[in-house]
N, C-alpha and C. Protein backbone atom coordinates (compact mmCIF):
# COMPACT_ATOMS: atom_id res chain seq x y z
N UNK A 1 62.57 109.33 118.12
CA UNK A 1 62.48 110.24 119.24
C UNK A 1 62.71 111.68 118.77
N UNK A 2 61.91 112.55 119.31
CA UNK A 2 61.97 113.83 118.58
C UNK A 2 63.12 114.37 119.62
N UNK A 3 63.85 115.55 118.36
CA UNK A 3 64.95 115.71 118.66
C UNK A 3 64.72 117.39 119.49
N UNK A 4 65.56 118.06 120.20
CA UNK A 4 65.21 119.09 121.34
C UNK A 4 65.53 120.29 120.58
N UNK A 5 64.96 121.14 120.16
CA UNK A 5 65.69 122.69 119.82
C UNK A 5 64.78 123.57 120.85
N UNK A 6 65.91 124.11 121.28
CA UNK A 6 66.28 125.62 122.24
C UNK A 6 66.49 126.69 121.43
N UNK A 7 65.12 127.86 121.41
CA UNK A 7 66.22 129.21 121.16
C UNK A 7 66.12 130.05 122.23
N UNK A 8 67.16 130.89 122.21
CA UNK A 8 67.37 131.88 123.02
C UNK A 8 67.38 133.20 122.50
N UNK A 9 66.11 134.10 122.71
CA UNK A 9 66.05 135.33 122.06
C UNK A 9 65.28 136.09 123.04
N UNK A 10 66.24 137.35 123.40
CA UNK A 10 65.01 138.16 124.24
C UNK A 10 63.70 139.51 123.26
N UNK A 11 63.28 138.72 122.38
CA UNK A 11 62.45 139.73 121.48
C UNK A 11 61.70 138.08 121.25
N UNK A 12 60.50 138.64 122.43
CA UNK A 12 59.25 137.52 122.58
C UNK A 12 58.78 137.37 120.81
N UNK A 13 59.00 138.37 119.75
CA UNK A 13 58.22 137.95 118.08
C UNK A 13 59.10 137.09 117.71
N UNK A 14 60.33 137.35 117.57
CA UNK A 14 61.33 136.56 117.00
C UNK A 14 61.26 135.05 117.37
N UNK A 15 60.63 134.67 119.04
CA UNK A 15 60.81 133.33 119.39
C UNK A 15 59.59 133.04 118.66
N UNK A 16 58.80 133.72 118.93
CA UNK A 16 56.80 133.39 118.13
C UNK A 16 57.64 133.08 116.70
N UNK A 17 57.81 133.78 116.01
CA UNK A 17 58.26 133.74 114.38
C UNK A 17 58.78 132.72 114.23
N UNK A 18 59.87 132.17 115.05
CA UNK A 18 60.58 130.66 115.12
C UNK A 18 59.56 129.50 115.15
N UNK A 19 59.01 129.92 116.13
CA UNK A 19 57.60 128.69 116.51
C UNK A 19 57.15 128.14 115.24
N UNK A 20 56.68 129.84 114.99
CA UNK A 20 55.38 129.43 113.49
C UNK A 20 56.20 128.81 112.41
N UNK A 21 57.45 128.64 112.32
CA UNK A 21 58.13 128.67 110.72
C UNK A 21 58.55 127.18 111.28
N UNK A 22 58.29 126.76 112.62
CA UNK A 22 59.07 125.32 112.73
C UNK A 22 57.56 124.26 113.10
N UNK A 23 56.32 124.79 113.16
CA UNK A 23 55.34 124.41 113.39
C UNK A 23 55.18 122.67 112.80
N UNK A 24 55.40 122.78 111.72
CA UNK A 24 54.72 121.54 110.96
C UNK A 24 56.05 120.52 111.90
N UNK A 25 57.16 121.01 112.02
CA UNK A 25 58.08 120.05 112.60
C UNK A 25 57.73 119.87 113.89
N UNK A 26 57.49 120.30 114.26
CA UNK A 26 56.69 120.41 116.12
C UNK A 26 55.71 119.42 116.55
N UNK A 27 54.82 119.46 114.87
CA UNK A 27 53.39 118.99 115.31
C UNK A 27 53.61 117.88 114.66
N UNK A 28 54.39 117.24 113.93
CA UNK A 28 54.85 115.96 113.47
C UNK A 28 55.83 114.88 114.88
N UNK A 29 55.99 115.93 115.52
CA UNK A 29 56.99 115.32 116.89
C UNK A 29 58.60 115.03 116.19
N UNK A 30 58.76 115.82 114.89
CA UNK A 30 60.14 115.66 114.74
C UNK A 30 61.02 116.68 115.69
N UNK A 31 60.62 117.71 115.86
CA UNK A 31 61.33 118.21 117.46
C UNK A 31 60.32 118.68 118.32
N UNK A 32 61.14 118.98 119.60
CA UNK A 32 60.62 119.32 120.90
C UNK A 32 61.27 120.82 120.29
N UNK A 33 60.35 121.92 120.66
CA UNK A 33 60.78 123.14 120.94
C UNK A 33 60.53 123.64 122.39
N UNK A 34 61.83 124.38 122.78
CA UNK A 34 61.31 125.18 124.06
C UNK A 34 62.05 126.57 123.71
N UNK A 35 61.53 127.86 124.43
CA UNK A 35 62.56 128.95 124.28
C UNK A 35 62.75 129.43 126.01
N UNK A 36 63.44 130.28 125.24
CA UNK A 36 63.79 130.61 126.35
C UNK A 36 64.53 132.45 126.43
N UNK A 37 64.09 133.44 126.92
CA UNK A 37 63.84 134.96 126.60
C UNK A 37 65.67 135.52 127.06
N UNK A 38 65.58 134.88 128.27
CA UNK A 38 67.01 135.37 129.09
C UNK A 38 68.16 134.36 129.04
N UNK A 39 69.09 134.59 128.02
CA UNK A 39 70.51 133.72 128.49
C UNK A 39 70.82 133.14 129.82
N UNK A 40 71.25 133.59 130.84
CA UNK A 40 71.52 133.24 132.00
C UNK A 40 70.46 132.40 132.68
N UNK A 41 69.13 132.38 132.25
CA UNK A 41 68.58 131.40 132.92
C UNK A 41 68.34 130.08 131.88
N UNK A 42 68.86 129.71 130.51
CA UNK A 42 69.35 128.80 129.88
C UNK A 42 70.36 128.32 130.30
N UNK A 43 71.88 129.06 130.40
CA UNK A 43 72.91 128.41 131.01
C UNK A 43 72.92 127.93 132.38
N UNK A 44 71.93 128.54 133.47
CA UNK A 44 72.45 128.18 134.84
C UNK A 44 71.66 126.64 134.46
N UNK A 45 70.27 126.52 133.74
CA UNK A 45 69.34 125.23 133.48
C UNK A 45 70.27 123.57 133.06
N UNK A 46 71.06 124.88 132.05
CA UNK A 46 72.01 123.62 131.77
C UNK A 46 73.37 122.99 132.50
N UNK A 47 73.80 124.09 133.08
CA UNK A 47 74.78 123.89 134.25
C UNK A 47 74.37 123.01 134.88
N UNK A 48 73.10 123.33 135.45
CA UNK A 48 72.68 122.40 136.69
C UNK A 48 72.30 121.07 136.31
N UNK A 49 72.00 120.70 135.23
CA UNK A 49 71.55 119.73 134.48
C UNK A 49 70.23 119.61 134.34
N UNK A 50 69.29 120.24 134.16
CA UNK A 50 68.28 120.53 134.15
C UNK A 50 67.41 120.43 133.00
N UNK A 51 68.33 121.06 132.09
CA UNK A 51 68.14 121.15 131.03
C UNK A 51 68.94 120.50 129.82
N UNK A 52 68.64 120.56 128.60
CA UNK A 52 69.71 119.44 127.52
C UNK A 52 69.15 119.87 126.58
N UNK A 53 69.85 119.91 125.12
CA UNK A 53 69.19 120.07 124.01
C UNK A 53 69.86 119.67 122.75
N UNK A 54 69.27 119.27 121.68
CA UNK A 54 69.96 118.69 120.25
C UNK A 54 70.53 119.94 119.35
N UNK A 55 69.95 120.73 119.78
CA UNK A 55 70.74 122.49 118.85
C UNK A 55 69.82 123.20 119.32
N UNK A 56 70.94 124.30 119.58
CA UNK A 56 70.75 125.52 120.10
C UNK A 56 70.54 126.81 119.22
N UNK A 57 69.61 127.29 119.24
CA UNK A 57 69.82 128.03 118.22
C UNK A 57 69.65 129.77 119.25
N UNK A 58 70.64 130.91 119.19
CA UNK A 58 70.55 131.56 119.93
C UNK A 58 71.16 133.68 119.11
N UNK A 59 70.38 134.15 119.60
CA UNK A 59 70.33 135.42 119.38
C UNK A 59 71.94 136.32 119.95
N UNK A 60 72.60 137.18 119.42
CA UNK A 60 73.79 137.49 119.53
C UNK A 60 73.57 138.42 120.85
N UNK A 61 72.40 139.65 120.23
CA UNK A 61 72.51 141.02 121.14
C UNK A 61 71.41 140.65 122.07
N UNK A 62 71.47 140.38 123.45
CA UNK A 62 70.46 140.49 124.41
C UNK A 62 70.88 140.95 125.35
N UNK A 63 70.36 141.41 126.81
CA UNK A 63 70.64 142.04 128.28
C UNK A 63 71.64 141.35 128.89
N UNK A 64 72.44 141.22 129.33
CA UNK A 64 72.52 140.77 130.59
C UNK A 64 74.00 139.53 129.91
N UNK A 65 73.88 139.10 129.02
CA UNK A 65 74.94 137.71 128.34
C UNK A 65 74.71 137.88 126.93
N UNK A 66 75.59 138.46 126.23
CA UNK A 66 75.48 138.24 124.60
C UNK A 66 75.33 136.73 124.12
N UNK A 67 75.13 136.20 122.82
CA UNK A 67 74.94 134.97 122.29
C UNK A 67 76.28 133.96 122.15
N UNK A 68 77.27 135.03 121.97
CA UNK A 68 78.48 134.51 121.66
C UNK A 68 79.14 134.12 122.92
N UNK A 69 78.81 134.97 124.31
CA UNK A 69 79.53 134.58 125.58
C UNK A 69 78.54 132.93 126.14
N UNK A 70 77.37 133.18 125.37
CA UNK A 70 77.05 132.02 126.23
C UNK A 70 77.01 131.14 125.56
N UNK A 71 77.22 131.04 124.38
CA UNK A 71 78.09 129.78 123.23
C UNK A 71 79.36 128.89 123.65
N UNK A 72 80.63 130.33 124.10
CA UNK A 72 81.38 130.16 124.94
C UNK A 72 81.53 129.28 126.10
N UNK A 73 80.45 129.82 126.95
CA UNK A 73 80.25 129.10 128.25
C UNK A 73 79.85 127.86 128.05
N UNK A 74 79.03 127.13 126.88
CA UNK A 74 78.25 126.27 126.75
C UNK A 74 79.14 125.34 126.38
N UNK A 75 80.38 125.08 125.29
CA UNK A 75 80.91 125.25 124.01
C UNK A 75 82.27 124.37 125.25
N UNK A 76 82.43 125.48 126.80
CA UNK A 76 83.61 124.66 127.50
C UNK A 76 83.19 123.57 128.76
N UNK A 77 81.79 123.68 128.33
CA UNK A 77 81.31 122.43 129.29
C UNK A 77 81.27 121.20 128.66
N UNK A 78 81.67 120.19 128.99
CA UNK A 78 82.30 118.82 128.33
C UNK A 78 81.01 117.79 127.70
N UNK A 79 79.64 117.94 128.87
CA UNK A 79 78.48 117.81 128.24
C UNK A 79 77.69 118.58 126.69
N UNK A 80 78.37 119.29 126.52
CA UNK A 80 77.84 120.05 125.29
C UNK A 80 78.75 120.73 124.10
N UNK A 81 79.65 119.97 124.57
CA UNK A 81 80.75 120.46 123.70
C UNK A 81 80.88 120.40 121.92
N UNK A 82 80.24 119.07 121.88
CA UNK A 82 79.69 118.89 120.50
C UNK A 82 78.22 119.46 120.08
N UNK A 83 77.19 119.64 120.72
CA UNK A 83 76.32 120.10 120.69
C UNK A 83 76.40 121.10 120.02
N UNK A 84 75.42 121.60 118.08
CA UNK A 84 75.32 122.55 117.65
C UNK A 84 74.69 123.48 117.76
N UNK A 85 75.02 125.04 117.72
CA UNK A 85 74.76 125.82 118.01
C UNK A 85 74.44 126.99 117.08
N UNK A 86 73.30 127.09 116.66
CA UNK A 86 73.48 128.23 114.84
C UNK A 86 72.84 129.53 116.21
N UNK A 87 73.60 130.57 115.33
CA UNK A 87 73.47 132.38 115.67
C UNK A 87 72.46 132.79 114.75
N UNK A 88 71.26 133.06 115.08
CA UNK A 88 70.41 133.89 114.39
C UNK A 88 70.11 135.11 114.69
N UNK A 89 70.85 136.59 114.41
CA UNK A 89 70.85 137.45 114.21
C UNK A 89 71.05 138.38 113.65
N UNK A 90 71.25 139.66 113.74
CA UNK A 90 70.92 141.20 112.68
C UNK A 90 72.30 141.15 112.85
N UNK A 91 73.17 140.52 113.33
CA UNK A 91 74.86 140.92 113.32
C UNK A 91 75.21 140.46 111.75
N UNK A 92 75.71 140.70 110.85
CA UNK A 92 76.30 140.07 109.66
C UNK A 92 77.91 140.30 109.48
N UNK A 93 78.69 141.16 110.64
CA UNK A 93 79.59 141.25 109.73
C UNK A 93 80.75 139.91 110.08
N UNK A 94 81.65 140.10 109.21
CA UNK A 94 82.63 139.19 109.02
C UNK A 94 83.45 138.93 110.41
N UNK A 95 83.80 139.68 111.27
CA UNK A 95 84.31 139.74 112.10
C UNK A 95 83.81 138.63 113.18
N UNK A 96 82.17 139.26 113.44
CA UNK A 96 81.21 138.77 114.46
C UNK A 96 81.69 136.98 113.98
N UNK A 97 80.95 136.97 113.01
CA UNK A 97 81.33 135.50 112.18
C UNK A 97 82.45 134.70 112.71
N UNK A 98 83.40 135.77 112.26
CA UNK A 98 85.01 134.63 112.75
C UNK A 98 85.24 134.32 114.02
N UNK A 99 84.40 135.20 114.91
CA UNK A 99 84.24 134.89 116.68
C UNK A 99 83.70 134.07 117.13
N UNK A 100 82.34 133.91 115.89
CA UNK A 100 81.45 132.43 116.76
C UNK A 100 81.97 131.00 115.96
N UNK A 101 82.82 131.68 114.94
CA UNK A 101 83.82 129.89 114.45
C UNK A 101 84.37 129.47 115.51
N UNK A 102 85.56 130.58 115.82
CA UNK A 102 86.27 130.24 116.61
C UNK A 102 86.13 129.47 117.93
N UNK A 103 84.68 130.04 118.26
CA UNK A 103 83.81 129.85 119.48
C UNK A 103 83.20 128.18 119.20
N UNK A 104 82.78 127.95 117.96
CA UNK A 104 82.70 126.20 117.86
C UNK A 104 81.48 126.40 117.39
N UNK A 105 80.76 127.54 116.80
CA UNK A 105 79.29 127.81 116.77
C UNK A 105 78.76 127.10 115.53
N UNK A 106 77.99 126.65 114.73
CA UNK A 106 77.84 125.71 113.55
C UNK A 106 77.08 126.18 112.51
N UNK A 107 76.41 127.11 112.75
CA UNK A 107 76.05 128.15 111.74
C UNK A 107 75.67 129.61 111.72
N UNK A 108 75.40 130.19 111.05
CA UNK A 108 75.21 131.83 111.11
C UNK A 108 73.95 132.46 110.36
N UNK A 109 73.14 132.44 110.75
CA UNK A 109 71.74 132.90 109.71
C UNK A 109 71.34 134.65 110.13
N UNK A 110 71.58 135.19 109.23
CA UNK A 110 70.75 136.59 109.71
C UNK A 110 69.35 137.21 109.65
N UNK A 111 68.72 138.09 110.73
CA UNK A 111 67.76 138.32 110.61
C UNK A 111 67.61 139.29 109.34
N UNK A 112 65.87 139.17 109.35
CA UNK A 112 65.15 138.50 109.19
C UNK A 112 65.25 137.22 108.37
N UNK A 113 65.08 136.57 109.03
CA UNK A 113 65.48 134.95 108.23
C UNK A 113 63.81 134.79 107.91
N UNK A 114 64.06 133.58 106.72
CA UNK A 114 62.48 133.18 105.78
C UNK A 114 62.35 131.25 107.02
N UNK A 115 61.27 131.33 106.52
CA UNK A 115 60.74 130.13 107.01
C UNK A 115 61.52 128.94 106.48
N UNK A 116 61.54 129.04 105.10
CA UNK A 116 62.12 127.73 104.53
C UNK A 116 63.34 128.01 105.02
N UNK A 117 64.09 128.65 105.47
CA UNK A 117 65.77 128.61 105.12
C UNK A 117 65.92 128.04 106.61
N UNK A 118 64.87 128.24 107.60
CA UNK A 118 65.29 128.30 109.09
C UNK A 118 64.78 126.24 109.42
N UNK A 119 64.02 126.13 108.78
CA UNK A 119 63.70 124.89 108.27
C UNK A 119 64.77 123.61 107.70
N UNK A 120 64.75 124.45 106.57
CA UNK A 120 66.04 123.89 105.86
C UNK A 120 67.28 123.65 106.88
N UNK A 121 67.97 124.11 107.69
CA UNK A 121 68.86 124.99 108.66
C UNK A 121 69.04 123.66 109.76
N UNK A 122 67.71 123.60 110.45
CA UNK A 122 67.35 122.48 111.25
C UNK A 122 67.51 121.03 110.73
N UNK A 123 66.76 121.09 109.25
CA UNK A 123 66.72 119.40 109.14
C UNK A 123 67.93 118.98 108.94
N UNK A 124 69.16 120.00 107.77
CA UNK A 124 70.19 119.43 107.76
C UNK A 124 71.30 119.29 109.09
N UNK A 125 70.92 120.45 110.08
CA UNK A 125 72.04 120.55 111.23
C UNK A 125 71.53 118.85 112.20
N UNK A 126 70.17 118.82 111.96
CA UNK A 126 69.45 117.46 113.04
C UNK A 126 69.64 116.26 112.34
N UNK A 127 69.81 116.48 110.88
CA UNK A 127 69.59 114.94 110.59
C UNK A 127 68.68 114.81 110.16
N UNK A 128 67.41 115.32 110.06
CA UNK A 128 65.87 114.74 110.11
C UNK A 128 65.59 115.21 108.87
């Protein structure tokens, strides 16, 4: 059963760029991809139960809910508590880092990330 990845990025290239670099995994049915542009309408999806996913993979700086608050939010709901969550963004420093440990987050990749590494990233966080 193919496994679910979610990203959350409000910079429509970055989700395209994800697509293309996870393509061959897509079109093999080793995952389901969906994205998704606005935080808050990921979390209310999943609140409500609507939504579900095998890793999250989500952008730090966006409008409206940073990456790390809605890691947070995600991270104290009991349905998703184990559920991994990698940060792919232009944030690198050490600080940001020790916030989304703390936060339960499972990995840290910065932009611009390469195809293989975001690849790589997935099969070992999924298993596959």
């Amino acid at each position: 059963m193919a496994k679910r990845v979610i990203i959350v990025d409000d910079s429509r290239a970055v989700v395209a760029t994800a697509e293309l670099a996870l393509d061959e995994m897509i079109g093999s049915g080793v995952i389901e991809f969906k994205s998704y542009l606005n935080p808050l309408e990921l979390l209310g999806a999943l609140q409500a139960g609507n939504e579900n996913f095998d890793l999250l993979i989500s952008d730090v700086n966006m409008p409206e809910m940073n990456g790390l608050d809605l890691a947070r939010a995600i991270k104290a709901d009991d349905r998703y508590k184990t559920k991994p969550i990698i940060i792919l963004t232009t944030e690198s420093s050490e600080q940001m880092k020790m916030a989304g440990k703390e936060i339960g987050v499972t990995g840290w990749m910065v932009k611009p990330f390469s195809d293989d590494k975001l690849v790589k990233s997935l099969k070992m966080v999924l298993g596959v």
